[in-house]
C-alpha atoms as a PDB file:
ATOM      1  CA  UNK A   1       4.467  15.678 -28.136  1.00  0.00           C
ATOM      2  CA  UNK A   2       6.763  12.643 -27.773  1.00  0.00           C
ATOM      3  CA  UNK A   3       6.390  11.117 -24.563  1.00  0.00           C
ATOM      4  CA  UNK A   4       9.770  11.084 -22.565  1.00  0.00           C
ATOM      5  CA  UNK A   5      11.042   8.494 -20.272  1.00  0.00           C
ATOM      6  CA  UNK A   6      11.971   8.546 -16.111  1.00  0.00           C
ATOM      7  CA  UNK A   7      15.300   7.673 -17.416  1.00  0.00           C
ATOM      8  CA  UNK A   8      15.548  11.187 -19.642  1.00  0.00           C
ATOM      9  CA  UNK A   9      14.043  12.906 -16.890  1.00  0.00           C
ATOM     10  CA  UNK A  10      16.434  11.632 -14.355  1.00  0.00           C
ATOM     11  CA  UNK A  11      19.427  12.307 -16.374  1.00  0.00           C
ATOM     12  CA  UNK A  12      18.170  15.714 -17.131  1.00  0.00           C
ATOM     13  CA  UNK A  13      18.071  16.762 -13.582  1.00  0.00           C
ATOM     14  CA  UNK A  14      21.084  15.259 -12.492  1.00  0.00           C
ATOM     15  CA  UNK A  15      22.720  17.585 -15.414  1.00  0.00           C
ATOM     16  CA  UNK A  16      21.149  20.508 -13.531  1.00  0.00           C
ATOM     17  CA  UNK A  17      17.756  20.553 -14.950  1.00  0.00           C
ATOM     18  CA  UNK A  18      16.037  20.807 -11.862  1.00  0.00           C
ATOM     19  CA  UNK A  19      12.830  22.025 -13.866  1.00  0.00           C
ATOM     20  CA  UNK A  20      12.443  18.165 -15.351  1.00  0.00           C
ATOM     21  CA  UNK A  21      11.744  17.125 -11.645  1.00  0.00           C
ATOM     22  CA  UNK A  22       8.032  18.188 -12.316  1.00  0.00           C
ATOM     23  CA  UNK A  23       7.576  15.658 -14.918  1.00  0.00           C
ATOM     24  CA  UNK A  24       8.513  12.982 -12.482  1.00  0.00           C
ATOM     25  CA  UNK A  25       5.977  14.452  -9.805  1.00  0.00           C
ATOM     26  CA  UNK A  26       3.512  15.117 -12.620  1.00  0.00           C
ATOM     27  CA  UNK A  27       3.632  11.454 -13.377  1.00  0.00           C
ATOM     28  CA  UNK A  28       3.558   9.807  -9.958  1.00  0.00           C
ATOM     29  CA  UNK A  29       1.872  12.551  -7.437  1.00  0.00           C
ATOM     30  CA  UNK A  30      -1.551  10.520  -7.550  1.00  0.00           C
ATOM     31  CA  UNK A  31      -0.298   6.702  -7.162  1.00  0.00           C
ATOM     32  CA  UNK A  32       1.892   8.532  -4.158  1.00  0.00           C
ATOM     33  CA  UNK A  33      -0.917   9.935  -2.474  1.00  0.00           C
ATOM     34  CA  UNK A  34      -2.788   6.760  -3.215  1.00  0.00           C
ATOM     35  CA  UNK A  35      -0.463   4.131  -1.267  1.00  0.00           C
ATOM     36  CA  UNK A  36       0.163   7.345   1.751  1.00  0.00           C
ATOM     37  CA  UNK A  37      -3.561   6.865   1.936  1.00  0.00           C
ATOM     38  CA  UNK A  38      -3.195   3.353   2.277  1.00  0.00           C
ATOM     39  CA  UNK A  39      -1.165   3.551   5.254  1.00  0.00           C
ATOM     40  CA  UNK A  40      -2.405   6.773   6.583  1.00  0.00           C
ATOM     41  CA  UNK A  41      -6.229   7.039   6.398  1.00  0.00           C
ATOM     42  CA  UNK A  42      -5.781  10.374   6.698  1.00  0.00           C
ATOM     43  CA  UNK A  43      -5.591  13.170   3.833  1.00  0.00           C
ATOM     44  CA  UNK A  44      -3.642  15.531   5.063  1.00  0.00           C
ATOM     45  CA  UNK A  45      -0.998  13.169   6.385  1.00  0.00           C
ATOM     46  CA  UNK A  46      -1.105  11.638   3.350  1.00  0.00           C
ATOM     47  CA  UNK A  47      -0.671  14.316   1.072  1.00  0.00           C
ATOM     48  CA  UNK A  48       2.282  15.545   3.568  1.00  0.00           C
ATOM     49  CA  UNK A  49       3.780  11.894   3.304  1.00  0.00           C
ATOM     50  CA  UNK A  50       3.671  12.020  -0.406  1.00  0.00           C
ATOM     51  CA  UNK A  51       5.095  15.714  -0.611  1.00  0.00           C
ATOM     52  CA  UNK A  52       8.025  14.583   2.021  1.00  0.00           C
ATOM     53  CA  UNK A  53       8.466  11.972  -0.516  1.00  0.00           C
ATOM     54  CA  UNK A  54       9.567  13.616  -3.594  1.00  0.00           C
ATOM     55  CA  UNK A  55      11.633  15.978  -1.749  1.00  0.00           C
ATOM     56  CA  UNK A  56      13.888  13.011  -0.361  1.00  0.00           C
ATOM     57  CA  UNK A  57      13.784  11.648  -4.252  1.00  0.00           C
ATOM     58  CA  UNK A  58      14.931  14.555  -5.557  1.00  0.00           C
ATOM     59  CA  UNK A  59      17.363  15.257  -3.073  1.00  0.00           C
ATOM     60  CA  UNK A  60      18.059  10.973  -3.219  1.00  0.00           C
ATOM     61  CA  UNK A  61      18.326  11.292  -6.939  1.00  0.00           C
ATOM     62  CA  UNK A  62      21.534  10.615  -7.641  1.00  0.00           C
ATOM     63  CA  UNK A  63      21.948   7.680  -5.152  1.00  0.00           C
ATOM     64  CA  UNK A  64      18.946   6.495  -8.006  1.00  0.00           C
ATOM     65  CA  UNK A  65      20.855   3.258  -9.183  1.00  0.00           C
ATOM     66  CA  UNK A  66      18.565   1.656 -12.260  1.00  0.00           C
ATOM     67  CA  UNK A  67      18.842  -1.426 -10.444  1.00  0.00           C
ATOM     68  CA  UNK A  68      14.920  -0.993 -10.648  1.00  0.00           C
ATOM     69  CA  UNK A  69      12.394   1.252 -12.122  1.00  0.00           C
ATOM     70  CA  UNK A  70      12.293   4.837 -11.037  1.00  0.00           C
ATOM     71  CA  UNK A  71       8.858   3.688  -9.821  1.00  0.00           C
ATOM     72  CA  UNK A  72       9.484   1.090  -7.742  1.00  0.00           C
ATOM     73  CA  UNK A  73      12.422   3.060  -6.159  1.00  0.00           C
ATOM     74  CA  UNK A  74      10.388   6.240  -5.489  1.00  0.00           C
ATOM     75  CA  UNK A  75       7.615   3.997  -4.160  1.00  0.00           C
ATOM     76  CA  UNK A  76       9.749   2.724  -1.237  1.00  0.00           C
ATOM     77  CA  UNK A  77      10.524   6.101  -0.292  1.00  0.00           C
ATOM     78  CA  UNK A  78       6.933   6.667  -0.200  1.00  0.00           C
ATOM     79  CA  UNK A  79       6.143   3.348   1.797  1.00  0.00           C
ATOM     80  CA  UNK A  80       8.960   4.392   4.511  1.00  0.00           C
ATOM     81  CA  UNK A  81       7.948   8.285   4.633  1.00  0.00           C
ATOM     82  CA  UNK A  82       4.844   6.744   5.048  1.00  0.00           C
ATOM     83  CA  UNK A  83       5.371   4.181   7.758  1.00  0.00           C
ATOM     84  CA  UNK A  84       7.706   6.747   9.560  1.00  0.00           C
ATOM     85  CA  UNK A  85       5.037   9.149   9.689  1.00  0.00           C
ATOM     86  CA  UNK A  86       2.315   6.202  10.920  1.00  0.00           C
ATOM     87  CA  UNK A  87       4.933   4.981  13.867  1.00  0.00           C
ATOM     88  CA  UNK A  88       5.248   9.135  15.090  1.00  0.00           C
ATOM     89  CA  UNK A  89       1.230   9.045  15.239  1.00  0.00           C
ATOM     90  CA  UNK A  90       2.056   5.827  17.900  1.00  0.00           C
ATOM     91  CA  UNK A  91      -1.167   4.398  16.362  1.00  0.00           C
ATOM     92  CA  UNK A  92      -1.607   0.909  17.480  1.00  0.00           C
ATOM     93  CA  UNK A  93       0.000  -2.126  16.909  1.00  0.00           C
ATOM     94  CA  UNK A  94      -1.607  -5.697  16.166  1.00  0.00           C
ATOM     95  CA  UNK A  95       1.146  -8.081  15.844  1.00  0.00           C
ATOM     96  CA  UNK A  96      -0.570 -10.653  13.592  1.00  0.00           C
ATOM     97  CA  UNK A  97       1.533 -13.686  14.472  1.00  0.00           C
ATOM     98  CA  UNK A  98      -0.882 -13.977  17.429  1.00  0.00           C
ATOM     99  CA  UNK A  99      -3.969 -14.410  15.341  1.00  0.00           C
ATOM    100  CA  UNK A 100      -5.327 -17.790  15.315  1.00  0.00           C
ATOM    101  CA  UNK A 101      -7.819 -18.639  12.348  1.00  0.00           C
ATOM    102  CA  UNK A 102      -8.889 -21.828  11.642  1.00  0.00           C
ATOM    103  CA  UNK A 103      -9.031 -23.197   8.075  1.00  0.00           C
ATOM    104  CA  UNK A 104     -12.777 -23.744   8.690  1.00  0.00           C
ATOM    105  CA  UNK A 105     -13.402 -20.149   9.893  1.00  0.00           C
ATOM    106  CA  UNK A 106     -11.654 -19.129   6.832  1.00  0.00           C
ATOM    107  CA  UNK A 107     -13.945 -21.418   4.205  1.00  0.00           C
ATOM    108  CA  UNK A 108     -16.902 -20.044   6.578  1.00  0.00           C
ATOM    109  CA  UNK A 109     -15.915 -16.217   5.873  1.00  0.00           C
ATOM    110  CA  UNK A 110     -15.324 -16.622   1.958  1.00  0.00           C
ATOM    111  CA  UNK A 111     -18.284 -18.506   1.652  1.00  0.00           C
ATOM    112  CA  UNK A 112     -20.585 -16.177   2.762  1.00  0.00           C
ATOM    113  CA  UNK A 113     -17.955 -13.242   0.440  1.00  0.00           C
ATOM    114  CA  UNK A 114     -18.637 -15.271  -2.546  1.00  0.00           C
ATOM    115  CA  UNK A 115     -22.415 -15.252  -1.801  1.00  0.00           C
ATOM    116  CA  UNK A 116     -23.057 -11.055  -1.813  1.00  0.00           C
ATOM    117  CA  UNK A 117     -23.582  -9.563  -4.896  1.00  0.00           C
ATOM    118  CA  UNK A 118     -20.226  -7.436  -6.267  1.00  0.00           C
ATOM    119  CA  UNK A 119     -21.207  -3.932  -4.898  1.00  0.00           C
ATOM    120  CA  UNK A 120     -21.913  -5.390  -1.314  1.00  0.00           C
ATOM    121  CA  UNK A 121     -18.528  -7.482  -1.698  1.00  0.00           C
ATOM    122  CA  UNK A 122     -16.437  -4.184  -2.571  1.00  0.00           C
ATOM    123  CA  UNK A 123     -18.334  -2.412   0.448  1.00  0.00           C
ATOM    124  CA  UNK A 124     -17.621  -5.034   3.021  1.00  0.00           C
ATOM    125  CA  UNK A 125     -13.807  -5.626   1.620  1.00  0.00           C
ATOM    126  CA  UNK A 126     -13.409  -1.636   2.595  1.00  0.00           C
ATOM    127  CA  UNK A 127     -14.786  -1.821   5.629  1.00  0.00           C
ATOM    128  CA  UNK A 128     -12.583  -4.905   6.431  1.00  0.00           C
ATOM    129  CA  UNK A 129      -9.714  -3.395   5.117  1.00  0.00           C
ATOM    130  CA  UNK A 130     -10.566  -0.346   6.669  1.00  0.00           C
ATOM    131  CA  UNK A 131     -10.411  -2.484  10.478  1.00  0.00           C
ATOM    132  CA  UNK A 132      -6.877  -3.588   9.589  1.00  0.00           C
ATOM    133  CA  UNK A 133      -3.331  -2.740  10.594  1.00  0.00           C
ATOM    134  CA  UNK A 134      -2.105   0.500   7.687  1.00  0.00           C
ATOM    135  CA  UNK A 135       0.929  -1.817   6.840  1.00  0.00           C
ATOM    136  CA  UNK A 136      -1.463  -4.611   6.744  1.00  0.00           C
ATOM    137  CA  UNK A 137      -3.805  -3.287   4.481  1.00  0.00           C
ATOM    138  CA  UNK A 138      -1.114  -1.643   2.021  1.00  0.00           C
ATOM    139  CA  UNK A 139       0.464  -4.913   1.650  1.00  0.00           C
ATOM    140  CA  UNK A 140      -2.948  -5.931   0.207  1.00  0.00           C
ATOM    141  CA  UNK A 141      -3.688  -3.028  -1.678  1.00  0.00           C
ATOM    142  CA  UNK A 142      -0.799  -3.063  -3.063  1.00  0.00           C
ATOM    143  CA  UNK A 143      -0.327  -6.527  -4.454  1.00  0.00           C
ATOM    144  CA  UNK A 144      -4.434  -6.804  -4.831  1.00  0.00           C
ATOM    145  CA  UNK A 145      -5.869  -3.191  -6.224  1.00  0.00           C
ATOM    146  CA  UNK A 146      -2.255  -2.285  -7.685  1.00  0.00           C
ATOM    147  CA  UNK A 147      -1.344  -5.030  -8.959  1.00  0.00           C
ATOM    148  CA  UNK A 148       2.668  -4.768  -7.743  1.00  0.00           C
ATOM    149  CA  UNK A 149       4.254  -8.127  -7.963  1.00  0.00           C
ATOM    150  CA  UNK A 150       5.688  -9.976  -4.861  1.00  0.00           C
ATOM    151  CA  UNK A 151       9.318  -8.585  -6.082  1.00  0.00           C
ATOM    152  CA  UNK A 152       7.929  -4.921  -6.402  1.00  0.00           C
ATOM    153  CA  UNK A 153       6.692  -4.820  -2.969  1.00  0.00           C
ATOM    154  CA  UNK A 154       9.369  -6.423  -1.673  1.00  0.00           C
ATOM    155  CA  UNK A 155      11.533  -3.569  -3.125  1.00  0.00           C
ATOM    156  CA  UNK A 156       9.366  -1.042  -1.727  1.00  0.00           C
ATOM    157  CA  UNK A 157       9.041  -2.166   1.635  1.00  0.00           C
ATOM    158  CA  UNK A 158      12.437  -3.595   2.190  1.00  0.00           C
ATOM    159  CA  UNK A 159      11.010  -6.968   3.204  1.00  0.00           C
ATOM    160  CA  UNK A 160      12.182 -10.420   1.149  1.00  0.00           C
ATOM    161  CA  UNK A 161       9.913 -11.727  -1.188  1.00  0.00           C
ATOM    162  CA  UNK A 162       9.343 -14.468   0.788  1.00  0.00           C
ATOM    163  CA  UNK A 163       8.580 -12.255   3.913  1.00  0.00           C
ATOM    164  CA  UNK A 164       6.167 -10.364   1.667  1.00  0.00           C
ATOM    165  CA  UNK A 165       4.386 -13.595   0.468  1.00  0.00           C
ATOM    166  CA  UNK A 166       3.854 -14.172   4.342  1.00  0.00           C
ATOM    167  CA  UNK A 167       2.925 -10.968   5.419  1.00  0.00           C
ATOM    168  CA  UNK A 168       0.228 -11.510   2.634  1.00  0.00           C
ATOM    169  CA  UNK A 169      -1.219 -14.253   3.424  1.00  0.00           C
ATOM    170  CA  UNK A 170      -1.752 -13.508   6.732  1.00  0.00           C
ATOM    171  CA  UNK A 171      -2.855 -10.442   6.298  1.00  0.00           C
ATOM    172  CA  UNK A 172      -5.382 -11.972   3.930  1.00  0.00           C
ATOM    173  CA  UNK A 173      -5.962 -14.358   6.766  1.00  0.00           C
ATOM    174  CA  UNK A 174      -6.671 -11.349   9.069  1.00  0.00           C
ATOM    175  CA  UNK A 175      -9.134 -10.085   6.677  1.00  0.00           C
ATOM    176  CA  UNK A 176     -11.183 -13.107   6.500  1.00  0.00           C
ATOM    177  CA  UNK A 177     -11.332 -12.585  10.494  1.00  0.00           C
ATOM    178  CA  UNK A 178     -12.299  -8.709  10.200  1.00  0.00           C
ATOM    179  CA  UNK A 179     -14.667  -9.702   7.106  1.00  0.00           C
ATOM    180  CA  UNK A 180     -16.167 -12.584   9.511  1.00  0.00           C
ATOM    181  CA  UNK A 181     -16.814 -10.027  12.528  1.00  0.00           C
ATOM    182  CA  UNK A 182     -18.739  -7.701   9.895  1.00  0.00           C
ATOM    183  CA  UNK A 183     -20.911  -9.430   8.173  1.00  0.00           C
ATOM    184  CA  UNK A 184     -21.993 -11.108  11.597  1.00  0.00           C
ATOM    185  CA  UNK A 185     -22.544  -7.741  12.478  1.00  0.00           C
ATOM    186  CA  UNK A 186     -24.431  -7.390   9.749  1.00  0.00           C
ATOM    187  CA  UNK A 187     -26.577 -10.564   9.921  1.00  0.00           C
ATOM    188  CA  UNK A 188     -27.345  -9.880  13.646  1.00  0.00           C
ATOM    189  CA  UNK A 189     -29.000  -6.250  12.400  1.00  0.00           C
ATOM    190  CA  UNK A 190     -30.891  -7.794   9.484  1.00  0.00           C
ATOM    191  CA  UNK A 191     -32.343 -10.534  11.791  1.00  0.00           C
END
């Protein structure tokens, strides 16, 4: 069966073929649980992010402008359901402009990353991830495990690129801190 495009889907639906909708959900429902998940940390909110999602695509759809990929468009929906849904929970916030990390503290913390084998290096990135602000830890994910450009995430999350590129790095920055704190943690237990 030939493979069809988001582009034949979309026209399709805005035509009245609200059955070609499931394509698009077929095709996207697990890398839009995926980044809820990222922000969330919590399934069902997640899956209820992701679900709140496609309803405000479809119903969105023919605001859908191919000034981007389906993807990338749908994505920021899922990002802002997302961050809507994180801001009702009135989790905290850690504004990360007051984090102070010193370049030395930062050579300190990815020396000792570089020096764990790869399965304890995935482990302790989690649980430093894990630590951070959701919209922190997306912004990583996304760039890092999803490989989404600078311009893709600054699509999906509304920020400039060169807002993204900052959020990044010190989120990155913040991660080196939260890494730091762990494995001293885990040091102190060893010894």
């Amino acid at each position: 069966m030939e493979k069809k495009t988001d582009e034949y889907y979309i026209r399709e639906i805005l035509k009245g073929d609200s059955g070609s909708f499931s394509q698009l959900v077929e095709k996207y429902k697990h890398l839009a649980f995926s980044l809820s998940m990222k922000l969330l940390s919590h399934r069902e909110d997640a899956e209820e992010a992701a679900q709140d999602a496609f309803i405000k695509a479809y119903n969105s759809l023919s605001s859908f402008q191919n000034g981007s990929t389906f993807k990338t468009w749908f994505f920021r929906i899922v990002y802002n359901t997302s961050i809507s849904k994180l801001r009702a929970r009135n989790n905290r916030e850690v504004n990360i402009d007051d984090i102070k990390i010193s370049d030395t503290e930062i050579q300190s913390a990815e020396n000792i990353v570089d020096q764990l084998s790869r399965n304890d290096r995935q482990k302790y990135l989690e649980i430093g991830l894990e630590r951070m602000d959701p919209e922190e830890r997306a912004l990583l994910k996304m760039y890092y495990y999803d490989d989404f450009s600078m311009d893709e995430i600054s699509v999906i999350t509304a920020l400039s690129v060169s807002n993204v590129k900052v959020k990044i790095h010190r989120s990155r920055k913040k991660l080196l801190q939260e890494l730091q704190f762990v494995l001293k943690d885990e040091i102190i237990s060893i010894l």
